[in-house]
C-alpha atoms as a PDB file:
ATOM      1  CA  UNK A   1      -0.231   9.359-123.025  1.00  0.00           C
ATOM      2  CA  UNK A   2      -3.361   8.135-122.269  1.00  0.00           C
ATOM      3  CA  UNK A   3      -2.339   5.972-119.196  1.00  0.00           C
ATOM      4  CA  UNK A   4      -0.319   8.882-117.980  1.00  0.00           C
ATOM      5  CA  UNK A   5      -3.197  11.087-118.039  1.00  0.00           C
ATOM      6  CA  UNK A   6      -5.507   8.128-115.933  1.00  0.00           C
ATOM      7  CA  UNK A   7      -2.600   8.193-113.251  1.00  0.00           C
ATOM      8  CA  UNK A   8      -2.706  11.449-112.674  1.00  0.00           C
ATOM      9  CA  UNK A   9      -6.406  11.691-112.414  1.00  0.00           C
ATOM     10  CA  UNK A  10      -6.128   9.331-109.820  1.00  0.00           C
ATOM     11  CA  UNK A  11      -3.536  11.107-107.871  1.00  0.00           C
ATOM     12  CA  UNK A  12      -6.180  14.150-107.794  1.00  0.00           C
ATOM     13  CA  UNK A  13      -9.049  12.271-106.818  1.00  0.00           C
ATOM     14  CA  UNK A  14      -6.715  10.728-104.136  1.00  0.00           C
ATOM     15  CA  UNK A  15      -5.635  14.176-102.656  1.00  0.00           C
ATOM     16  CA  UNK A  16      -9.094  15.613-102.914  1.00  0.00           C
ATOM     17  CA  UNK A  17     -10.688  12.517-100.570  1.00  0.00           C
ATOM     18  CA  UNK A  18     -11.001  13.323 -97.160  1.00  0.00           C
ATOM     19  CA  UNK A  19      -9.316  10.957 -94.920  1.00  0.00           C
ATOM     20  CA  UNK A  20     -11.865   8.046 -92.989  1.00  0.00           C
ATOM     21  CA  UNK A  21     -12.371   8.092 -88.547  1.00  0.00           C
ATOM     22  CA  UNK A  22      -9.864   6.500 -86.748  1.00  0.00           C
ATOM     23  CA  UNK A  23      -7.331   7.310 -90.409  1.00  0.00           C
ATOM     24  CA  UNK A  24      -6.517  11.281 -89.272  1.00  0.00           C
ATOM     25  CA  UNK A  25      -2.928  12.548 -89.374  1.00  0.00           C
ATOM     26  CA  UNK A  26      -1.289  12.100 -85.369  1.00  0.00           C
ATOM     27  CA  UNK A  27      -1.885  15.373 -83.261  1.00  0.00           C
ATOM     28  CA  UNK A  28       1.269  17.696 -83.016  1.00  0.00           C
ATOM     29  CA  UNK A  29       3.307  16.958 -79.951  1.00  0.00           C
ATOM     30  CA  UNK A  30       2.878  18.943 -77.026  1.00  0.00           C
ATOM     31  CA  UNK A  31       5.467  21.364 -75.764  1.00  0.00           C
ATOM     32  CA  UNK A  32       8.020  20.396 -73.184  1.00  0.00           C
ATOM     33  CA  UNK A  33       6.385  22.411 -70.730  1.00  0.00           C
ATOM     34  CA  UNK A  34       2.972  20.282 -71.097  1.00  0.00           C
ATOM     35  CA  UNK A  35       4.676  17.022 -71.318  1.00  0.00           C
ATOM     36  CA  UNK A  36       6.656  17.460 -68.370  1.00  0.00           C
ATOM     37  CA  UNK A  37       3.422  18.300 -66.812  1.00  0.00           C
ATOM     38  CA  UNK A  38       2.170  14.881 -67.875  1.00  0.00           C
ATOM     39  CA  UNK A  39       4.638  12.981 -66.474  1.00  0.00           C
ATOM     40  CA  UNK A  40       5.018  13.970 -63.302  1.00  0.00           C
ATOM     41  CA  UNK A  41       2.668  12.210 -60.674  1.00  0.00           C
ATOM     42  CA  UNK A  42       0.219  14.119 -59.153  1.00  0.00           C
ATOM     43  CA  UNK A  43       1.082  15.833 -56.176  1.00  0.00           C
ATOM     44  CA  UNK A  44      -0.259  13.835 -52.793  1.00  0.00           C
ATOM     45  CA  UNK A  45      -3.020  15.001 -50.403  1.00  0.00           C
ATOM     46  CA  UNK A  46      -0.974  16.677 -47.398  1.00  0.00           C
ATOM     47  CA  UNK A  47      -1.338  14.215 -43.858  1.00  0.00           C
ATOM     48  CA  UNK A  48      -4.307  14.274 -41.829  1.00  0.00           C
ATOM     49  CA  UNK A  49      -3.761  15.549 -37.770  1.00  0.00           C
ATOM     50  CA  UNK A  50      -5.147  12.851 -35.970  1.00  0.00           C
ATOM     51  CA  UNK A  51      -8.171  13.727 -34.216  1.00  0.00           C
ATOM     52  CA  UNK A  52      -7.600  14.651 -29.816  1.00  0.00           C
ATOM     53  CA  UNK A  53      -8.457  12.084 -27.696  1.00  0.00           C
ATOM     54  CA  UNK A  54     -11.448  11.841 -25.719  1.00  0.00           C
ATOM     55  CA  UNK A  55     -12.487  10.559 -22.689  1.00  0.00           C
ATOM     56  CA  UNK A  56     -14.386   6.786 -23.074  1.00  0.00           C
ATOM     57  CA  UNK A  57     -16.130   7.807 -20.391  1.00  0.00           C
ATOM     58  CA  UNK A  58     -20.190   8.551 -21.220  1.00  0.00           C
ATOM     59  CA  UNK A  59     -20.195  12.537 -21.147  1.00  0.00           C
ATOM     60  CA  UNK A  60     -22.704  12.235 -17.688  1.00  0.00           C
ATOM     61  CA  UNK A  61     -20.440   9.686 -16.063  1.00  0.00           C
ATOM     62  CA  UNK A  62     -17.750  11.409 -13.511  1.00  0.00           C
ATOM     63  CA  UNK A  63     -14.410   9.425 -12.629  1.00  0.00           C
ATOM     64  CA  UNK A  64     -14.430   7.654  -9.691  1.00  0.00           C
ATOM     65  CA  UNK A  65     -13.461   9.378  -6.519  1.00  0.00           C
ATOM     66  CA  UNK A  66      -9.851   8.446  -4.433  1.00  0.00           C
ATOM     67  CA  UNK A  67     -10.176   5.656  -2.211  1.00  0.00           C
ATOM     68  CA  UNK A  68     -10.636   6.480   1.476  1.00  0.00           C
ATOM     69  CA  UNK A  69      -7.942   6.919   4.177  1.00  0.00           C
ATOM     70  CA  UNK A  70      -7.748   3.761   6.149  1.00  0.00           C
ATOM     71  CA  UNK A  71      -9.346   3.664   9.563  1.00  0.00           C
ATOM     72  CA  UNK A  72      -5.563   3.846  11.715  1.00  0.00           C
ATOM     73  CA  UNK A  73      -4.521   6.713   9.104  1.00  0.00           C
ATOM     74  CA  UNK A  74      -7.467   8.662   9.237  1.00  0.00           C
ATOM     75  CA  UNK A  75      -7.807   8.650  13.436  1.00  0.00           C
ATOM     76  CA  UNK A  76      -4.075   9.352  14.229  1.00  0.00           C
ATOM     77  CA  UNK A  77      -3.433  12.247  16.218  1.00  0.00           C
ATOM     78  CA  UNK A  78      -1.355  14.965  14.969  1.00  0.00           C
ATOM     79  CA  UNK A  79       2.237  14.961  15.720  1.00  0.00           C
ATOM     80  CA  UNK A  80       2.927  16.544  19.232  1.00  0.00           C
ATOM     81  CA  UNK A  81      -0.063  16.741  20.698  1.00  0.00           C
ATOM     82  CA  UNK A  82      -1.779  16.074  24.275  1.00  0.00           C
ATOM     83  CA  UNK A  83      -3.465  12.762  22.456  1.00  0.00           C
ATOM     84  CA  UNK A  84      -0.264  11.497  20.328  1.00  0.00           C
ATOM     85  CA  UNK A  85       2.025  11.852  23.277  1.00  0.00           C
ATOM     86  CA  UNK A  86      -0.292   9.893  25.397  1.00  0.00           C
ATOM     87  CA  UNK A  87      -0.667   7.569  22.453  1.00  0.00           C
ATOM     88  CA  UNK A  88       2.953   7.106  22.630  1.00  0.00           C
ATOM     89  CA  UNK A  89       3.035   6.618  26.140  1.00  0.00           C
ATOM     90  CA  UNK A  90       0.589   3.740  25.598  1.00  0.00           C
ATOM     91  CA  UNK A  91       2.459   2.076  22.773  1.00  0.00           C
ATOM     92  CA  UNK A  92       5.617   2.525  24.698  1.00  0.00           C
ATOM     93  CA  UNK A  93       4.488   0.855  27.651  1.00  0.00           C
ATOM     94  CA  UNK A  94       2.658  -1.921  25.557  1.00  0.00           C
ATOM     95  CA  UNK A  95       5.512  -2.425  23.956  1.00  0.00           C
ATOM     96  CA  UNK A  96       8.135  -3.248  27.653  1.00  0.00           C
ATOM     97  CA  UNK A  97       5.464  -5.194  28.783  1.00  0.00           C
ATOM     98  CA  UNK A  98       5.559  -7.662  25.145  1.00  0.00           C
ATOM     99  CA  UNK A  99       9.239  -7.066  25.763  1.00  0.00           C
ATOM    100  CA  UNK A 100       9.384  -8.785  29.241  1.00  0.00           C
ATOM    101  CA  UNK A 101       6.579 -11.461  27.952  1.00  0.00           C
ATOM    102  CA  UNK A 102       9.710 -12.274  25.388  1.00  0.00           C
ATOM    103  CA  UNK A 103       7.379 -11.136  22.233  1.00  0.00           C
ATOM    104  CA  UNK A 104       9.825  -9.546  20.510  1.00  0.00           C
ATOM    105  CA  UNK A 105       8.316  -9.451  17.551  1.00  0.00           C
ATOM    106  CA  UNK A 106       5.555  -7.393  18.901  1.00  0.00           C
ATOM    107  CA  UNK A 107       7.515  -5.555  21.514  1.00  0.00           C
ATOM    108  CA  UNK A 108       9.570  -4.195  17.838  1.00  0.00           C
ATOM    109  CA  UNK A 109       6.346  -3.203  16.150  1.00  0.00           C
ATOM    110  CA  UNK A 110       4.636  -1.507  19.604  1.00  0.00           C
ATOM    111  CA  UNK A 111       7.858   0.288  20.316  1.00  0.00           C
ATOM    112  CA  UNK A 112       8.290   1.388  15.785  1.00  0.00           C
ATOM    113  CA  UNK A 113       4.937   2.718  16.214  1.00  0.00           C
ATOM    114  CA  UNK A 114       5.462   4.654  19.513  1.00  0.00           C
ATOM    115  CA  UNK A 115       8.606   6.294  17.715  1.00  0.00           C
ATOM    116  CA  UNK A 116       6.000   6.824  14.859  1.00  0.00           C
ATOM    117  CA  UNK A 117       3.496   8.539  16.842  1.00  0.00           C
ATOM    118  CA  UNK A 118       5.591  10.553  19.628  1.00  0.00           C
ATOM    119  CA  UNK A 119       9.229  11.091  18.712  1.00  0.00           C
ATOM    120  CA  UNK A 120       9.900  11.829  22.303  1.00  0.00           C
ATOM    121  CA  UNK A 121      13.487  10.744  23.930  1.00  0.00           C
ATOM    122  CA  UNK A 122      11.868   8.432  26.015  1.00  0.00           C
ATOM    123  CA  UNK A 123      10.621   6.582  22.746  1.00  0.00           C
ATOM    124  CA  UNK A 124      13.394   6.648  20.815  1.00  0.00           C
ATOM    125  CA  UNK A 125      15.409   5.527  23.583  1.00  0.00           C
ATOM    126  CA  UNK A 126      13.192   2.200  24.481  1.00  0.00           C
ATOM    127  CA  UNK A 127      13.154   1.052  20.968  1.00  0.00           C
ATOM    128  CA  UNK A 128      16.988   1.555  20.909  1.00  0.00           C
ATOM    129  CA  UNK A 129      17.517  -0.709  23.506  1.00  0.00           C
ATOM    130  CA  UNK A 130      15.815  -3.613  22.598  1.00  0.00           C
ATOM    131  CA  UNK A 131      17.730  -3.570  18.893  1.00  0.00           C
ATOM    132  CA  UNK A 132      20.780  -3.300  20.835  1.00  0.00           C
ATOM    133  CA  UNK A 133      19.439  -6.333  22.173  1.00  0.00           C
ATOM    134  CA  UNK A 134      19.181  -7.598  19.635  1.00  0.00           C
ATOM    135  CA  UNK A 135      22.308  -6.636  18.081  1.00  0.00           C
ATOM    136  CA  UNK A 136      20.482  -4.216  15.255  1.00  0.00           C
ATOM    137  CA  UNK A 137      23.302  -1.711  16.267  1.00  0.00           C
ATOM    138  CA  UNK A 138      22.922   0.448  13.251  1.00  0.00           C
ATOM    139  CA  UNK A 139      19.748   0.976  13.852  1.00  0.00           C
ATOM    140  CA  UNK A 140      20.031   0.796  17.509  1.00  0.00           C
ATOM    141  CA  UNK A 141      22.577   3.678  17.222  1.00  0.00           C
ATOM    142  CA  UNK A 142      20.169   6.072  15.634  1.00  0.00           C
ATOM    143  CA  UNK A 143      17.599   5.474  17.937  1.00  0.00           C
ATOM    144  CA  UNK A 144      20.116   6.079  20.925  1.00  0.00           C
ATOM    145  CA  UNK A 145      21.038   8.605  19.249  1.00  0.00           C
ATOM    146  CA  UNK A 146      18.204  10.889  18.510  1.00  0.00           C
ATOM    147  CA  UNK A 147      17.129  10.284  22.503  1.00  0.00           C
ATOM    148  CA  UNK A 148      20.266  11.836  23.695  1.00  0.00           C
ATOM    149  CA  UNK A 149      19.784  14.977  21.089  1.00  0.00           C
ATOM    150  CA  UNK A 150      16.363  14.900  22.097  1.00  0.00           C
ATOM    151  CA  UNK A 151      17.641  15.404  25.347  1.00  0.00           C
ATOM    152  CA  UNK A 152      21.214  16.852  25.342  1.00  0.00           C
ATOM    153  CA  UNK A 153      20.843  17.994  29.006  1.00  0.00           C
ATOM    154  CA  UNK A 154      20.750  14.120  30.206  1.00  0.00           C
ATOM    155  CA  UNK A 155      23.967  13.054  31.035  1.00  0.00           C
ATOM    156  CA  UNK A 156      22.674   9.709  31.006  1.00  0.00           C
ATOM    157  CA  UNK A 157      21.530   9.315  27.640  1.00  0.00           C
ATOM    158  CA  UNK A 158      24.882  10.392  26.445  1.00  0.00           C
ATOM    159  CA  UNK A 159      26.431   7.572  28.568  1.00  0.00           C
ATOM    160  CA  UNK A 160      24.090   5.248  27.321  1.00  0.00           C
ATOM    161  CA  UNK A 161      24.615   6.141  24.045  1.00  0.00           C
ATOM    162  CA  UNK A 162      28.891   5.927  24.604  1.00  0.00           C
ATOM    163  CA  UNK A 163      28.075   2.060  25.956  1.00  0.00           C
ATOM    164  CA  UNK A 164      26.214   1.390  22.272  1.00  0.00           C
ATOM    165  CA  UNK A 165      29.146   2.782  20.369  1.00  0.00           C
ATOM    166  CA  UNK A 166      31.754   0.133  22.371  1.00  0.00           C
ATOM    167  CA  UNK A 167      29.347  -2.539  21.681  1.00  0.00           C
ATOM    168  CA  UNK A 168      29.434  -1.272  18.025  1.00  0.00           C
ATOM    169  CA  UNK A 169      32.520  -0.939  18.497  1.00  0.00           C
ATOM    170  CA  UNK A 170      33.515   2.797  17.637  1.00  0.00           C
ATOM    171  CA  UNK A 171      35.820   4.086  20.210  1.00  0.00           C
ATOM    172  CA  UNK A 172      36.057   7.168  18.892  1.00  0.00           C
ATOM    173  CA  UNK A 173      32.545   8.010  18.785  1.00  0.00           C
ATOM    174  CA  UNK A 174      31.997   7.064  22.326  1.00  0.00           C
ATOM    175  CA  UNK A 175      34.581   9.090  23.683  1.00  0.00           C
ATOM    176  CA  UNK A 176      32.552  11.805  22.118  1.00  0.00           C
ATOM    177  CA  UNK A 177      29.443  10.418  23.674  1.00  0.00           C
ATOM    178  CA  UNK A 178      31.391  10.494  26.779  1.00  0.00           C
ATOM    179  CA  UNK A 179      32.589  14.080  26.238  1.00  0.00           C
ATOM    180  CA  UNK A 180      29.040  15.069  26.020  1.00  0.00           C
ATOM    181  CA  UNK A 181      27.850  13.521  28.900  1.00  0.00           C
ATOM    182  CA  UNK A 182      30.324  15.489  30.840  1.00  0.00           C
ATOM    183  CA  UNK A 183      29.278  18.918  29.078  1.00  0.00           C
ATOM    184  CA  UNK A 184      25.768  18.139  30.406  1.00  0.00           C
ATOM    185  CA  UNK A 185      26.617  17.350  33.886  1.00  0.00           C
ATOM    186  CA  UNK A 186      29.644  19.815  34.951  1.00  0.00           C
ATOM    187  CA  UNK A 187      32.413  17.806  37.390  1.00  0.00           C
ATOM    188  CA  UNK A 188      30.241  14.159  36.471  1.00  0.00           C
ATOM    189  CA  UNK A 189      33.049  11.490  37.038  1.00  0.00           C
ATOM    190  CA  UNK A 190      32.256   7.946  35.082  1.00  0.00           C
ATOM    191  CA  UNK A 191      34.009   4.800  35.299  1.00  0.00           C
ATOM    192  CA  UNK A 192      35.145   1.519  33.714  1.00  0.00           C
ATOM    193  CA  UNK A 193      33.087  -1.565  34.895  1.00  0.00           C
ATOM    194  CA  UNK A 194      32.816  -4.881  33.053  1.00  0.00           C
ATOM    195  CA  UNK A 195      33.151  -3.195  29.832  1.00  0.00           C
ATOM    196  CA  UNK A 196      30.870  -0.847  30.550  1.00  0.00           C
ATOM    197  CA  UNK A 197      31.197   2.897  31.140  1.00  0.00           C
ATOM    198  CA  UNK A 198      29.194   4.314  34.206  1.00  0.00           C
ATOM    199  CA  UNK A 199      28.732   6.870  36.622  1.00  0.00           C
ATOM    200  CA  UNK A 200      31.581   6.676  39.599  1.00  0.00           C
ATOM    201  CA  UNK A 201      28.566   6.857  41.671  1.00  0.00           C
ATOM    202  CA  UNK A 202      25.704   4.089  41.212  1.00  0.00           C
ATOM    203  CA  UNK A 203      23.031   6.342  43.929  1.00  0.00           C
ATOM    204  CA  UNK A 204      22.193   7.768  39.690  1.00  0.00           C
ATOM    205  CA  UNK A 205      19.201   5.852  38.254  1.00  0.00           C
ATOM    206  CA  UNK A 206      19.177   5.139  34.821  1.00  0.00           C
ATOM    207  CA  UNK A 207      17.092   7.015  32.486  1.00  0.00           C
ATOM    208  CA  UNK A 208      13.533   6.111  31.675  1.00  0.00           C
END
């Protein structure tokens, strides 16, 4: 009886002593709510707009100003007036002379740049001739072509334009030119000659 009674003095003395740090009973566990909370990562900053671009020019520096017009560009004379057509005059004429001097090369860049600077039919109608010449008939064509618009009440530029579309050849396209050069000259008779179609009468000149 007397070791029973020890034992249980013991157990009383045990229950009575408070516990030591670090020995205290484990917290209660959080609700589901909270521990969901916990382990779910925190929520990441929303992105950034990048900033707008500026300039890397100084805020007192301007940017740089267009280059000039070159020299030809800036002193050519508007389209259809007194001082292109004379220009084109000049460059056509320049451009026969290289011809006959056999400078073709420069005869084709005089006579492009009289086209350039004076569509007129008498242009248009000396560079077509010298790339028939040269057998550029395409080109030649066009050329020939836009003369005898140019000038629809020249029955010679329609015949002249009829002898580039044999060369070409396009029959049917100078019969047309033919047809035309007959609407522009009422009772005009033309002729076969070497290949050539011409006026039954040579006393015509040629156009310019």
């Amino acid at each position: 009886m007397f070791a029973v009674a020890i034992a249980a003095g013991l157990w009383i003395a045990a229950r009575d002593t408070p516990e030591p740090p670090g020995m205290t009973a484990r917290d209660p566990a959080p609700p589901p709510s909270d521990r969901r909370a916990a382990d779910d990562p925190a929520p990441s900053a929303p992105p950034q707009p990048h900033p707008p671009a500026t300039s890397s020019l100084p805020p007192s520096v301007s940017p740089p100003a267009p280059p000039p017009l070159p020299p030809d560009a800036a002193s050519s004379p508007a389209a259809g007036s007194p001082e292109a057509v004379a220009e084109g005059q000049r460059l056509r004429e320049e451009g026969l002379r290289l011809r006959a001097k056999a400078k073709v090369r420069e005869a084709l860049a005089s006579l492009k740049d009289a086209v350039r600077t004076d569509p007129s039919p008498e242009n248009h109608a000396a560079y077509g001739r010298l790339l028939r010449d040269l057998t550029a008939m395409d080109d030649a064509l066009y050329q020939l072509r836009a003369a005898a618009e140019k000038d629809p009440g020249n029955a010679d530029r329609w015949i002249e334009l009829a002898n580039a579309y044999y060369l070409k050849p396009d029959p049917g396209l100078a019969w047309n030119a033919e047809k035309r050069a007959k609407q522009a000259e009422p009772g005009l008779q033309l002729r076969r000659r070497g290949g050539k179609v011409e006026r039954a009468s040579d006393s015509a000149a040629q156009p310019e």
